[in-house]
Protein backbone atom coordinates (compact mmCIF):
# COMPACT_ATOMS: atom_id res chain seq x y z
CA UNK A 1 109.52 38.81 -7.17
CA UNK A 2 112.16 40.61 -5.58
CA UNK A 3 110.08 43.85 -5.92
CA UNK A 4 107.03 42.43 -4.37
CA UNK A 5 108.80 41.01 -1.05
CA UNK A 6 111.01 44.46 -0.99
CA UNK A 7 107.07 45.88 -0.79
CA UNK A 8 105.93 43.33 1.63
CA UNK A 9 108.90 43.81 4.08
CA UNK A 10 108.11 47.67 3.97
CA UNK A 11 104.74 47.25 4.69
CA UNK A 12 106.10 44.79 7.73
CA UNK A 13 108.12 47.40 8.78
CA UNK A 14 104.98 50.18 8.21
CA UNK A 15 102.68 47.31 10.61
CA UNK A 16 105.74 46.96 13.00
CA UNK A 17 106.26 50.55 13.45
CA UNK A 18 102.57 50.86 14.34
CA UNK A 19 102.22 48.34 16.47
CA UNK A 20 105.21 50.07 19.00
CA UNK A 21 103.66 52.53 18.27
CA UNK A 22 100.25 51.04 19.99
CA UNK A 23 102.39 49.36 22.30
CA UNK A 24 103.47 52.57 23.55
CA UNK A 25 100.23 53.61 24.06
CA UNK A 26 99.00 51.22 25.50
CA UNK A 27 101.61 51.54 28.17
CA UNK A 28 101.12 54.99 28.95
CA UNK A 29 97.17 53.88 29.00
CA UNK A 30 98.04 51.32 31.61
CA UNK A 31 99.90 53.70 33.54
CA UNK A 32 97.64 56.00 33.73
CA UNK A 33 94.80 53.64 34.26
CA UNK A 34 96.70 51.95 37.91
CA UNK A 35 97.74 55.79 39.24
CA UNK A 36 93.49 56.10 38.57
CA UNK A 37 92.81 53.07 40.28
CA UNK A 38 95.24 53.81 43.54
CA UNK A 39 93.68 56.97 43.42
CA UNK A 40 90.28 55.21 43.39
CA UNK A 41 91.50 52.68 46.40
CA UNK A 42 91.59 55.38 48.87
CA UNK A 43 88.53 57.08 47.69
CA UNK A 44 85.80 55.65 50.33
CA UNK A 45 88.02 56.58 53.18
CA UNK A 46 88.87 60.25 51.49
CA UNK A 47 84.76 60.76 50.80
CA UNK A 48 83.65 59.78 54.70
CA UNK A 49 86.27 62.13 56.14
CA UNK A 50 84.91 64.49 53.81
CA UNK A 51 81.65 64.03 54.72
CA UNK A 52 82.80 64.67 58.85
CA UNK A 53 84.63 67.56 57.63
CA UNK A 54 81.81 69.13 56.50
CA UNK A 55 79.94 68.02 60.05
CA UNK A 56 82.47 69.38 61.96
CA UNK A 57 82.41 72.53 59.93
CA UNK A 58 78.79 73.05 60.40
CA UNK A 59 79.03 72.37 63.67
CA UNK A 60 81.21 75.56 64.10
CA UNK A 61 79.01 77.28 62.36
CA UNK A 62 76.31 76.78 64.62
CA UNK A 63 78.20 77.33 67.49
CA UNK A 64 80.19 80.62 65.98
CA UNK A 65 76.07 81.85 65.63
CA UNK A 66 75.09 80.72 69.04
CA UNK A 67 78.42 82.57 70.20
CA UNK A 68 77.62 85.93 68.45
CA UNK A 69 74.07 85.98 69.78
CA UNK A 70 75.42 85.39 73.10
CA UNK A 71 78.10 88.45 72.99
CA UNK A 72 74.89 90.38 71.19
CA UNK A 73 73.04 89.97 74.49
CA UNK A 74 75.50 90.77 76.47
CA UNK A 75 76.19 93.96 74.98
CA UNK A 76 72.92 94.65 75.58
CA UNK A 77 72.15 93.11 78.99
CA UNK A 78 75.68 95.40 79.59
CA UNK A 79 73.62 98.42 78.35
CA UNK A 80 70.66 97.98 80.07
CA UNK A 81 72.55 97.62 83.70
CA UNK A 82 74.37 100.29 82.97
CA UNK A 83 71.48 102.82 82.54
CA UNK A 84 69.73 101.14 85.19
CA UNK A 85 72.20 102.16 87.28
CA UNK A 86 73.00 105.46 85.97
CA UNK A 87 69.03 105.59 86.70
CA UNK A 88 69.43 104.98 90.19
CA UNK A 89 72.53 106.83 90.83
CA UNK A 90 70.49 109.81 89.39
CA UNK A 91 67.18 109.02 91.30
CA UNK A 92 69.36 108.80 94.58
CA UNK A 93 71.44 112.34 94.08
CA UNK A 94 67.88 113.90 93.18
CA UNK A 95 66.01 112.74 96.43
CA UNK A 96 67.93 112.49 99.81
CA UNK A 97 66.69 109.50 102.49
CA UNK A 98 66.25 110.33 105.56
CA UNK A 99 66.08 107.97 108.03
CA UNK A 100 62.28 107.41 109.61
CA UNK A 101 61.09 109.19 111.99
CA UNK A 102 58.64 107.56 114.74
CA UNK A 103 56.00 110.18 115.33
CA UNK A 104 55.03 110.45 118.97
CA UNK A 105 51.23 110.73 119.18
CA UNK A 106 49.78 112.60 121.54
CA UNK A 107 46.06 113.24 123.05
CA UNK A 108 44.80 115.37 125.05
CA UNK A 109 41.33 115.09 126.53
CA UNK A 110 39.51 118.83 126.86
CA UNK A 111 36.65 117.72 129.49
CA UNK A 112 33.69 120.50 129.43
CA UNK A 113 31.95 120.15 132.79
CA UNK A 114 29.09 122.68 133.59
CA UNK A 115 28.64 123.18 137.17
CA UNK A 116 25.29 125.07 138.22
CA UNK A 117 25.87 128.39 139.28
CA UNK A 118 24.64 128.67 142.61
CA UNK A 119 21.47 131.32 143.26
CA UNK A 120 22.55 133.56 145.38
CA UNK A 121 19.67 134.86 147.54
């Protein structure tokens, strides 16, 4: 008798050393499990300025592209003046104006008149 409850106590102490074991376990479980959930609390509010972080982002994007093709064109609106004028400053060195002159018009008349000889008799 005494060497079946000296089996049944170590088999208590087998089931008790399991279930602290568990218990353990099951308290690392549950702390893991609430540091999830308070994770999980803030979640909606993390995900929506997420999703306006991402707006705002291609946003400036857009604008960084609409900025670029503006400096584009003015490089090359910069370009064209600039031989437009070196155009001009050429044209102007190459031909001299003169100031306009008014031209004085003249006429002259040339009247032919035939007079009759007189006969001399």
């Amino acid at each position: 008798m005494l060497y079946l409850l000296g089996r049944i106590d170590g088999k208590l102490d087998g089931v008790v050393t399991q279930l602290n074991a568990m218990s353990s376990r099951q308290d690392d479980h549950d702390n893991r499990i609430t540091a999830l959930e308070n994770t999980q609390a803030d979640r909606p509010i993390y995900i929506e300025q997420h999703k306006k972080m991402i707006e705002k982002v291609a946003k400036l994007e857009e604008w960084k592209t609409e900025i670029a093709g503006a400096v584009k064109a003015g490089a090359f609106l910069k370009t064209a003046v600039a031989i437009m004028a070196a155009i001009i400053l050429y044209v102007g060195y190459r031909v001299q104006f003169a100031p306009i002159q008014t031209s004085k018009v003249t006429t002259t008349h040339q009247v032919q008149s035939t007079v009759p000889h007189a006969r001399v008799e």
